[in-house]
C-alpha atoms as a PDB file:
ATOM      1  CA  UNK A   1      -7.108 -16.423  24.340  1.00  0.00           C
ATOM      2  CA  UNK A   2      -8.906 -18.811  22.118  1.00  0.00           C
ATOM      3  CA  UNK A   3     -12.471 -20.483  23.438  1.00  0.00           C
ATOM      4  CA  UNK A   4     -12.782 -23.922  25.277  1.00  0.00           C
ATOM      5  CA  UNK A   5     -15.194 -24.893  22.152  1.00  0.00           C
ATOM      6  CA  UNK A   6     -12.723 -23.737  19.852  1.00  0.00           C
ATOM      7  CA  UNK A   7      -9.515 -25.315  21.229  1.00  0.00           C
ATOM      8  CA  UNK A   8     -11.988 -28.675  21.709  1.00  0.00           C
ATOM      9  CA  UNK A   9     -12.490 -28.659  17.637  1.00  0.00           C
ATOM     10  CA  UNK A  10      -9.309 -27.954  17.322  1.00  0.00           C
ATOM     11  CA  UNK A  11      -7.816 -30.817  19.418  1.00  0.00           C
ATOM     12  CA  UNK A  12     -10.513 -33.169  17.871  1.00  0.00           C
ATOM     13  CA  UNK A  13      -9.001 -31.982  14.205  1.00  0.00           C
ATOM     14  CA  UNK A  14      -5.373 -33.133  14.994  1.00  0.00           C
ATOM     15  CA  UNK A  15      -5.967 -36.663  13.706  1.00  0.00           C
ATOM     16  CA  UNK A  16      -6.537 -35.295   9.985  1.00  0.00           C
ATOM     17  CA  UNK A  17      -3.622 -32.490  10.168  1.00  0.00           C
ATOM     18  CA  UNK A  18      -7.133 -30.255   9.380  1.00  0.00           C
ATOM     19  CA  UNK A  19     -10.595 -29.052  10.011  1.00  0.00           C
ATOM     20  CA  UNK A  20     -13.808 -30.260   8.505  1.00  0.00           C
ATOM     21  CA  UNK A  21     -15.499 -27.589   7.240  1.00  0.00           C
ATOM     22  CA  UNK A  22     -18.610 -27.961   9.539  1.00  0.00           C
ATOM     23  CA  UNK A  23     -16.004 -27.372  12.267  1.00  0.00           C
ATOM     24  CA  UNK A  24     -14.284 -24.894  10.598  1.00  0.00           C
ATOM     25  CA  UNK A  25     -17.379 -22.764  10.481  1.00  0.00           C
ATOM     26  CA  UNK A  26     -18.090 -23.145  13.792  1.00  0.00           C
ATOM     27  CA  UNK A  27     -14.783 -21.653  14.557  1.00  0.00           C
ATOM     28  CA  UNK A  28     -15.765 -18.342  12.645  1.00  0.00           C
ATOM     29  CA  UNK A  29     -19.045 -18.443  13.948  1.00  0.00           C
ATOM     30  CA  UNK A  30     -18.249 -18.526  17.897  1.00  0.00           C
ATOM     31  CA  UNK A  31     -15.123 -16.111  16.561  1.00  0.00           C
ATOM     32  CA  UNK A  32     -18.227 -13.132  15.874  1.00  0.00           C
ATOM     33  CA  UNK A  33     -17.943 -13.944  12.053  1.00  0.00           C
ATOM     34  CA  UNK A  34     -20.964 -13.823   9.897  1.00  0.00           C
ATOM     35  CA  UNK A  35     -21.745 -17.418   8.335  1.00  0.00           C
ATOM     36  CA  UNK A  36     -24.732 -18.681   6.428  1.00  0.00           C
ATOM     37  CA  UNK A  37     -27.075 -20.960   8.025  1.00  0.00           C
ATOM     38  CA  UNK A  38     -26.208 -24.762   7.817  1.00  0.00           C
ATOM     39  CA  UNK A  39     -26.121 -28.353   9.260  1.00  0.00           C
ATOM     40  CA  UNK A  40     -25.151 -31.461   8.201  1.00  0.00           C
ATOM     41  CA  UNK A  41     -26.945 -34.001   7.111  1.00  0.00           C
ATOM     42  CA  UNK A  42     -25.904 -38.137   7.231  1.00  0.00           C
ATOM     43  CA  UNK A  43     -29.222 -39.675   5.776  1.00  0.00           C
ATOM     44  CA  UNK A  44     -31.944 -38.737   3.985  1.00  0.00           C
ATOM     45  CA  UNK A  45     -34.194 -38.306   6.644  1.00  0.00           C
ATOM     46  CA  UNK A  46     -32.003 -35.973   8.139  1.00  0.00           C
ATOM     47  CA  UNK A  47     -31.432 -34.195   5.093  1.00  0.00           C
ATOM     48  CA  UNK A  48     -35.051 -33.812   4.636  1.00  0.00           C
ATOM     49  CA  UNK A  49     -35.554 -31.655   7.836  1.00  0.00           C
ATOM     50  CA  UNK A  50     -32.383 -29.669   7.601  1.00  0.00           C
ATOM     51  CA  UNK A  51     -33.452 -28.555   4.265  1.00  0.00           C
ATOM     52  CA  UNK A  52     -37.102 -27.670   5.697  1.00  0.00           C
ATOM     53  CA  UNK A  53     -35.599 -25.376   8.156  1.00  0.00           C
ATOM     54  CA  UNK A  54     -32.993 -23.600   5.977  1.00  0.00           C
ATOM     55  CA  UNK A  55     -35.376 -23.794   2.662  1.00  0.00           C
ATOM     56  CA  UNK A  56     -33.921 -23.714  -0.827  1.00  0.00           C
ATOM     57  CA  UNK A  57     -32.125 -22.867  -2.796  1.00  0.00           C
ATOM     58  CA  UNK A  58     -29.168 -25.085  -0.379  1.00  0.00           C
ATOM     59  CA  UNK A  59     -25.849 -25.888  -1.339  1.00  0.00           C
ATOM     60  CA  UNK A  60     -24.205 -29.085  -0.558  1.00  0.00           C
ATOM     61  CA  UNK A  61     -21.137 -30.182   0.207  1.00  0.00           C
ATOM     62  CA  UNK A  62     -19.189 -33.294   1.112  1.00  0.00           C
ATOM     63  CA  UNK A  63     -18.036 -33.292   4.210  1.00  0.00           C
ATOM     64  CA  UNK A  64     -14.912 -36.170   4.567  1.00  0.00           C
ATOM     65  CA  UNK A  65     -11.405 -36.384   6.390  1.00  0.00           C
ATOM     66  CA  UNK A  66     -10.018 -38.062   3.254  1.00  0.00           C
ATOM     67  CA  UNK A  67     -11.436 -34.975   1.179  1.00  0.00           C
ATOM     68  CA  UNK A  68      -9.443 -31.566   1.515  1.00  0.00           C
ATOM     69  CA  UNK A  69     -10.091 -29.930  -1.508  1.00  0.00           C
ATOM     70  CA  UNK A  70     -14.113 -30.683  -2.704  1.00  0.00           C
ATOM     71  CA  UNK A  71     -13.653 -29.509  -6.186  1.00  0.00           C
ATOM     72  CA  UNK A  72     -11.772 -32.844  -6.769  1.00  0.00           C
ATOM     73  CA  UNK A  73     -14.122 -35.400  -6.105  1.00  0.00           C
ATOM     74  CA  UNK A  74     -17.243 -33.283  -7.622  1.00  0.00           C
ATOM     75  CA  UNK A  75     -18.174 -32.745  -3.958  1.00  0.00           C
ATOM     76  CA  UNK A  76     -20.049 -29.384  -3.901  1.00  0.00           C
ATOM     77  CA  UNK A  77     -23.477 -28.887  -5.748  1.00  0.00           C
ATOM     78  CA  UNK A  78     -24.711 -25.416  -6.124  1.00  0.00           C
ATOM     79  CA  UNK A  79     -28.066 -24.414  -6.488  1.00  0.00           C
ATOM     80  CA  UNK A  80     -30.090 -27.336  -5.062  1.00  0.00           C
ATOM     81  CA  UNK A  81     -33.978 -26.272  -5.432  1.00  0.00           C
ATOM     82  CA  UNK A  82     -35.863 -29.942  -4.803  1.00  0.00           C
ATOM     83  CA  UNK A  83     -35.688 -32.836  -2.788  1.00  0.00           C
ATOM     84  CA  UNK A  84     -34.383 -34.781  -5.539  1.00  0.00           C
ATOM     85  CA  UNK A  85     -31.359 -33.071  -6.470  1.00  0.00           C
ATOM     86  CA  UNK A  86     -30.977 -33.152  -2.647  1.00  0.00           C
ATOM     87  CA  UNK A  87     -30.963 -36.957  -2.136  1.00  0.00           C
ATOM     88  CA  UNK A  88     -28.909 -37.717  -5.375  1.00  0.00           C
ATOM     89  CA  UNK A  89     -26.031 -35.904  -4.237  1.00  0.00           C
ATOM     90  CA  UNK A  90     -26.599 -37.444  -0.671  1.00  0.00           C
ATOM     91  CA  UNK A  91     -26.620 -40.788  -2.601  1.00  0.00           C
ATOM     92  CA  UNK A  92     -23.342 -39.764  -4.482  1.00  0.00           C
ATOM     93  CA  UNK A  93     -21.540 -38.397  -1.749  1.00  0.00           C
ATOM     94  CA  UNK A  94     -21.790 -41.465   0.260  1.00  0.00           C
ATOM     95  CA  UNK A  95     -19.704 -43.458  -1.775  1.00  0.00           C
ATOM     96  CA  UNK A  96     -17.275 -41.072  -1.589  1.00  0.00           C
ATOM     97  CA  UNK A  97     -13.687 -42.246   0.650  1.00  0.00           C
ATOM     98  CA  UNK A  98     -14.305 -41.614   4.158  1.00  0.00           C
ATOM     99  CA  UNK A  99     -17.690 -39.940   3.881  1.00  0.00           C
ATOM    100  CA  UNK A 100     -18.703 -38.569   6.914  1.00  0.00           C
ATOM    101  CA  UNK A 101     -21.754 -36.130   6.161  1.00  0.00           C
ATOM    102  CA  UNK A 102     -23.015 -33.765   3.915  1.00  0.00           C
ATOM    103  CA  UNK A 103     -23.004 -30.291   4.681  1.00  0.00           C
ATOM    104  CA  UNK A 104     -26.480 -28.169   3.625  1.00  0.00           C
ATOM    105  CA  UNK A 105     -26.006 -24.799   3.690  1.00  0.00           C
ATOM    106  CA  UNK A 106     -28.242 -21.548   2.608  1.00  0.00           C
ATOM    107  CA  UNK A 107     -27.343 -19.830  -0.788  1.00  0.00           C
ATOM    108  CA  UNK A 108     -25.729 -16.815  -0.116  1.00  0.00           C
ATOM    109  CA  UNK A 109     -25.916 -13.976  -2.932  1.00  0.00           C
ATOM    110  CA  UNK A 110     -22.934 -11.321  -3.422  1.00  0.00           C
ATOM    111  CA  UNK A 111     -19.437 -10.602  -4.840  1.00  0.00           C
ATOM    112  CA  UNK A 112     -16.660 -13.680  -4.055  1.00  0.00           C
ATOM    113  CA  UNK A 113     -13.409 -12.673  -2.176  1.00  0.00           C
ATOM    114  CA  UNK A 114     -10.865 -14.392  -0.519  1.00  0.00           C
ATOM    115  CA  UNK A 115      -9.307 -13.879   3.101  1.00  0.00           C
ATOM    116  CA  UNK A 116      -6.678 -16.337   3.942  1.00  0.00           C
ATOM    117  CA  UNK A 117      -3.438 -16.509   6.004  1.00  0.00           C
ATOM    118  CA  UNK A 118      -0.372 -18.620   5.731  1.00  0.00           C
ATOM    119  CA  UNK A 119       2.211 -18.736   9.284  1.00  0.00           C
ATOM    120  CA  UNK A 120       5.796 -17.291   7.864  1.00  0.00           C
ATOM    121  CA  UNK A 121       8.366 -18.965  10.065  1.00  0.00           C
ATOM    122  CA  UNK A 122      10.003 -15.072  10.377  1.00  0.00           C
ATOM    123  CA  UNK A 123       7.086 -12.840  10.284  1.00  0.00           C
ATOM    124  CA  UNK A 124       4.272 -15.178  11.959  1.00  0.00           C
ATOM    125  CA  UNK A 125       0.968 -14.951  10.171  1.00  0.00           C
ATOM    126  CA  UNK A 126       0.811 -13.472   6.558  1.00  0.00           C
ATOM    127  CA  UNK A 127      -2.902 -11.983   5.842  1.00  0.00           C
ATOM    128  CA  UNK A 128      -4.294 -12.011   2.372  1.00  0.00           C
ATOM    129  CA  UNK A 129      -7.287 -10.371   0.504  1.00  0.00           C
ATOM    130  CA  UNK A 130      -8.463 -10.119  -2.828  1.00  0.00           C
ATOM    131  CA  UNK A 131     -11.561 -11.137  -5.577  1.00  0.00           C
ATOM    132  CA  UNK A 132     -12.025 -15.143  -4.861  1.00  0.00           C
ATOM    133  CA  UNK A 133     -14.249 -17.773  -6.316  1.00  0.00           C
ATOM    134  CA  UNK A 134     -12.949 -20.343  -9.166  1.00  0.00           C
ATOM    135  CA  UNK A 135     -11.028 -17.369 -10.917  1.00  0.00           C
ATOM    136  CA  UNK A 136      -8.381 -16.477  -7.630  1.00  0.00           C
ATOM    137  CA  UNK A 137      -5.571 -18.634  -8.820  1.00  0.00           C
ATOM    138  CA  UNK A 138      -5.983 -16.987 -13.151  1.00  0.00           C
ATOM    139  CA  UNK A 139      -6.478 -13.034 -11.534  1.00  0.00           C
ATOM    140  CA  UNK A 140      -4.067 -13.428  -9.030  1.00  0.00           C
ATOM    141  CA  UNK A 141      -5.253  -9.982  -7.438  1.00  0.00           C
ATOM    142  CA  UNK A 142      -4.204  -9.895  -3.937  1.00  0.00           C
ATOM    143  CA  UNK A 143      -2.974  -7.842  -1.106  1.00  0.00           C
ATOM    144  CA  UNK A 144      -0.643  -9.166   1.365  1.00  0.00           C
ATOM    145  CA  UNK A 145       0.042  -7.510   4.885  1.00  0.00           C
ATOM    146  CA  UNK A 146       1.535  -9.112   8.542  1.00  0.00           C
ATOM    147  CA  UNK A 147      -0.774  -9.598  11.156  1.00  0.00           C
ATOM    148  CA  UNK A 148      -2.189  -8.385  13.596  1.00  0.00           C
ATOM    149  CA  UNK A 149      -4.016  -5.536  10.938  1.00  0.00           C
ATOM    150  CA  UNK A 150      -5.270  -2.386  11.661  1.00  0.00           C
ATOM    151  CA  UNK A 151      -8.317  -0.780  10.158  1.00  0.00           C
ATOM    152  CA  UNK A 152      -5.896   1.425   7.942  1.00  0.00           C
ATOM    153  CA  UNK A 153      -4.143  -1.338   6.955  1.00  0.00           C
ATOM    154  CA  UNK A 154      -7.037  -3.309   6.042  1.00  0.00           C
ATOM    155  CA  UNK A 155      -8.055   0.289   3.739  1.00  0.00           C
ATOM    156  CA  UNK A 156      -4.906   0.078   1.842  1.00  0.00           C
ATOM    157  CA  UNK A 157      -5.062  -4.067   1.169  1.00  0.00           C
ATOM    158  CA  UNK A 158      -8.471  -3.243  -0.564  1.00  0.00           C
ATOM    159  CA  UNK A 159      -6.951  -0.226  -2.403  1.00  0.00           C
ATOM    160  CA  UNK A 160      -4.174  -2.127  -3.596  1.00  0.00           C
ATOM    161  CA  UNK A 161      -6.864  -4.299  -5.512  1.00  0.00           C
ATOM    162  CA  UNK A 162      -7.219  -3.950  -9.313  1.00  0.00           C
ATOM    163  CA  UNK A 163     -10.649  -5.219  -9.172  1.00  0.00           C
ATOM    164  CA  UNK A 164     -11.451  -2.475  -6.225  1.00  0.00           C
ATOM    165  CA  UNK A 165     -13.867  -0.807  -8.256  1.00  0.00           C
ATOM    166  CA  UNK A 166     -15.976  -3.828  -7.654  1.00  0.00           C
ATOM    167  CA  UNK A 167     -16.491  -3.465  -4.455  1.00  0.00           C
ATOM    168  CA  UNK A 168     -17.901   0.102  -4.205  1.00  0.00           C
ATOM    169  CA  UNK A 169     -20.113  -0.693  -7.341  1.00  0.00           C
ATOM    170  CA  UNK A 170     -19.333  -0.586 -11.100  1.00  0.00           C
ATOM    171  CA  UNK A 171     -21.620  -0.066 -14.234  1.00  0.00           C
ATOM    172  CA  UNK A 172     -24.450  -0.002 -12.055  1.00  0.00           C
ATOM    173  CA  UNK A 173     -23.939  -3.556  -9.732  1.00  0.00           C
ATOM    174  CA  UNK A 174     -24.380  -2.325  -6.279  1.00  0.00           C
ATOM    175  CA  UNK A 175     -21.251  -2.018  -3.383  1.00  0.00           C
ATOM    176  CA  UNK A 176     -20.746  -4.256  -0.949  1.00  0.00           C
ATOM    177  CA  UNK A 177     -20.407  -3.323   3.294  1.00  0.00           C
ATOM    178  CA  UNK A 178     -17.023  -1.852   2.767  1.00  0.00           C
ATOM    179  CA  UNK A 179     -17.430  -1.757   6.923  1.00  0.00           C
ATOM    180  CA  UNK A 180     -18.394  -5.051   7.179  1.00  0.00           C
ATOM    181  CA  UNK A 181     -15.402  -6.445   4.726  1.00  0.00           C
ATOM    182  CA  UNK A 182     -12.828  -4.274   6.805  1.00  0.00           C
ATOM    183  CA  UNK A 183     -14.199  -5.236   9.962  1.00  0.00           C
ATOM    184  CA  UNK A 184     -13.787  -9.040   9.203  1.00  0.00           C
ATOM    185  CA  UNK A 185     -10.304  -8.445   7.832  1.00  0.00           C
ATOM    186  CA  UNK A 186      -9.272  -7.022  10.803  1.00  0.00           C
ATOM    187  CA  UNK A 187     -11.114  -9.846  13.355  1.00  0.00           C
ATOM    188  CA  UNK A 188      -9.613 -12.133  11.149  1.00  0.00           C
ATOM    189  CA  UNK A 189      -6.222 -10.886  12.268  1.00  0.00           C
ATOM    190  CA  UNK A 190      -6.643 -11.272  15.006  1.00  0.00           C
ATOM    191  CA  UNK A 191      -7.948 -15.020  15.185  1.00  0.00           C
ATOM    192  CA  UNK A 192      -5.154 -15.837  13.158  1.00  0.00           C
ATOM    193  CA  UNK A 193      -2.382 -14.025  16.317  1.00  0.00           C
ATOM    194  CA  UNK A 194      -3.970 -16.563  18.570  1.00  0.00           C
ATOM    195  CA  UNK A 195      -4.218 -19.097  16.259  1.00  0.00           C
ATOM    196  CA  UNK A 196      -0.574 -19.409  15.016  1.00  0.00           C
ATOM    197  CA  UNK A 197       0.645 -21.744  17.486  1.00  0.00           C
ATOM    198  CA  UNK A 198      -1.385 -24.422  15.963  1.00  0.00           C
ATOM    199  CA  UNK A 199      -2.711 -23.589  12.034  1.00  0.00           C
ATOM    200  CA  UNK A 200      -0.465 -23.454   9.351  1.00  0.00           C
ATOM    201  CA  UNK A 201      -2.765 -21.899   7.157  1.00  0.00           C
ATOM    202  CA  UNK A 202      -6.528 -20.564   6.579  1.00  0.00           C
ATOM    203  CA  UNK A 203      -8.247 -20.095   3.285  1.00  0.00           C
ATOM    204  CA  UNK A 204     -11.802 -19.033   3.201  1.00  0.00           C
ATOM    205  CA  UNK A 205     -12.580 -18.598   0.093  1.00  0.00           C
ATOM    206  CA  UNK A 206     -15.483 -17.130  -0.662  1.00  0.00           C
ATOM    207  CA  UNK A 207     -16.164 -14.539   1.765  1.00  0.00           C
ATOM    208  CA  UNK A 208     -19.246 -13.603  -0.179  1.00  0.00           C
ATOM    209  CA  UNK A 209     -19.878  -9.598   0.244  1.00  0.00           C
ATOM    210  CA  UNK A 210     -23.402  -7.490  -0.288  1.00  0.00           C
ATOM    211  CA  UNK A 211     -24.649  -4.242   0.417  1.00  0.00           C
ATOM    212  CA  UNK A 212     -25.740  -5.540   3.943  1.00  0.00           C
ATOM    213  CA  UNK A 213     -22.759  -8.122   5.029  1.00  0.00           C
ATOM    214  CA  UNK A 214     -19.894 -10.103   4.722  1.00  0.00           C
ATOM    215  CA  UNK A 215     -20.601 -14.165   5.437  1.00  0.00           C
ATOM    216  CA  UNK A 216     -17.388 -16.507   5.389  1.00  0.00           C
ATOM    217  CA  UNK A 217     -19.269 -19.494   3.418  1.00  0.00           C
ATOM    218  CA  UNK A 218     -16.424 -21.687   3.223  1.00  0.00           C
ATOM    219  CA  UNK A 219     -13.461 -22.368   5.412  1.00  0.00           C
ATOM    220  CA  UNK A 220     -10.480 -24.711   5.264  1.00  0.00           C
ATOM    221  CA  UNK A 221      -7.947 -24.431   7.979  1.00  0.00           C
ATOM    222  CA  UNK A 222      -4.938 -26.676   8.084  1.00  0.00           C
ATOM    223  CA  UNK A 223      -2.814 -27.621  11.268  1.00  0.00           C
ATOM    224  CA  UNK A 224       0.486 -27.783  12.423  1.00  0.00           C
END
């Protein structure tokens, strides 16, 4: 049964067909998922003092109902170490359609994967893994299982990977929380079971993995 906070951001989300990211991550967040730190910021001022209390390195990101995927408007900056950078993409994102806020979250260090579900009219919720960041849609290396997952299941979907020598280290880079990654897979699951009656799908991509923990650092989920 989901939360009253979640089905409220939910609810407030139907106008769009989908959930702003700042919402989205407070979904995984009161769901027990690991996120980075962040607020959002809608003037300088404000921006100012988020930034103070997170500290740099920040990324941002616009945050708009008229803006589902970021990458096409130029709307994420990676990297931001000074107030300057900070304000200019402020001052840019503002005159983006529908501009809302901009999202200033901590930098998160670690190897990229993806964790996503799509509803299949016959088999309900589809759950997918496998190495994310700007290269998932050239690699293509994914594992695909029905939901709800168990922690075996979520130990083959990670076998099945090409790239799985990645995540228990290779040529010397260190492993990730193989614990922590199977964990989420499987909590992820299980969101998605009570979660079907209203999303259509859920990308987070990445779910950025290191030796300590996984973090989802960014979320899209679209309605029904």
């Amino acid at each position: 049964m989901l939360k009253k906070d979640i089905s409220d951001l939910l609810k407030k989300s139907k106008k769009w067909g989908w959930v702003l990211e700042p919402d989205a991550q407070r979904i995984f967040s009161l769901s027990g998922f690991q996120t980075p730190m962040f607020d959002v910021a809608t003037g300088p001022e404000e921006a100012l003092r988020i930034v103070r209390k997170i500290g740099y390195p920040v990324v941002a990101k616009i945050v708009s109902p008229a803006v589902v995927h970021k990458s096409d408007v130029k709307g994420v900056v990676v990297g931001v170490r000074d107030d300057e950078t900070l304000l200019a993409a402020l001052a840019r994102f503002q005159q983006i359609d529908g501009f809302v806020g901009m999202l200033i979250a901590e930098m998160v260090k670690g190897l990229e994967l993806i964790i996503g579900a799509k509803n299949d009219l016959q088999f309900g919720p589809m759950i997918l893994v496998g190495m994310g960041g700007v290269g998932v849609e050239i690699y293509k290396d994914v594992s695909l299982r029905m939901a709800p997952l168990k922690p075996r299941d979520a130990d083959n979907m990670l076998d099945e990977l090409t790239a799985k020598k990645l995540l228990t280290g290779y040529r010397g880079s260190e492993p990730v929380n193989l614990a922590a990654l199977k964990k989420t897979l499987v909590n992820f699951s299980k969101l998605m079971m009570d979660l079907q009656n209203v999303v259509e799908s859920v990308d987070l991509n990445p779910v950025m993995c290191n030796p300590k923990s996984c973090l989802v650092v960014d979320s899209r989920i679209m309605l029904k």
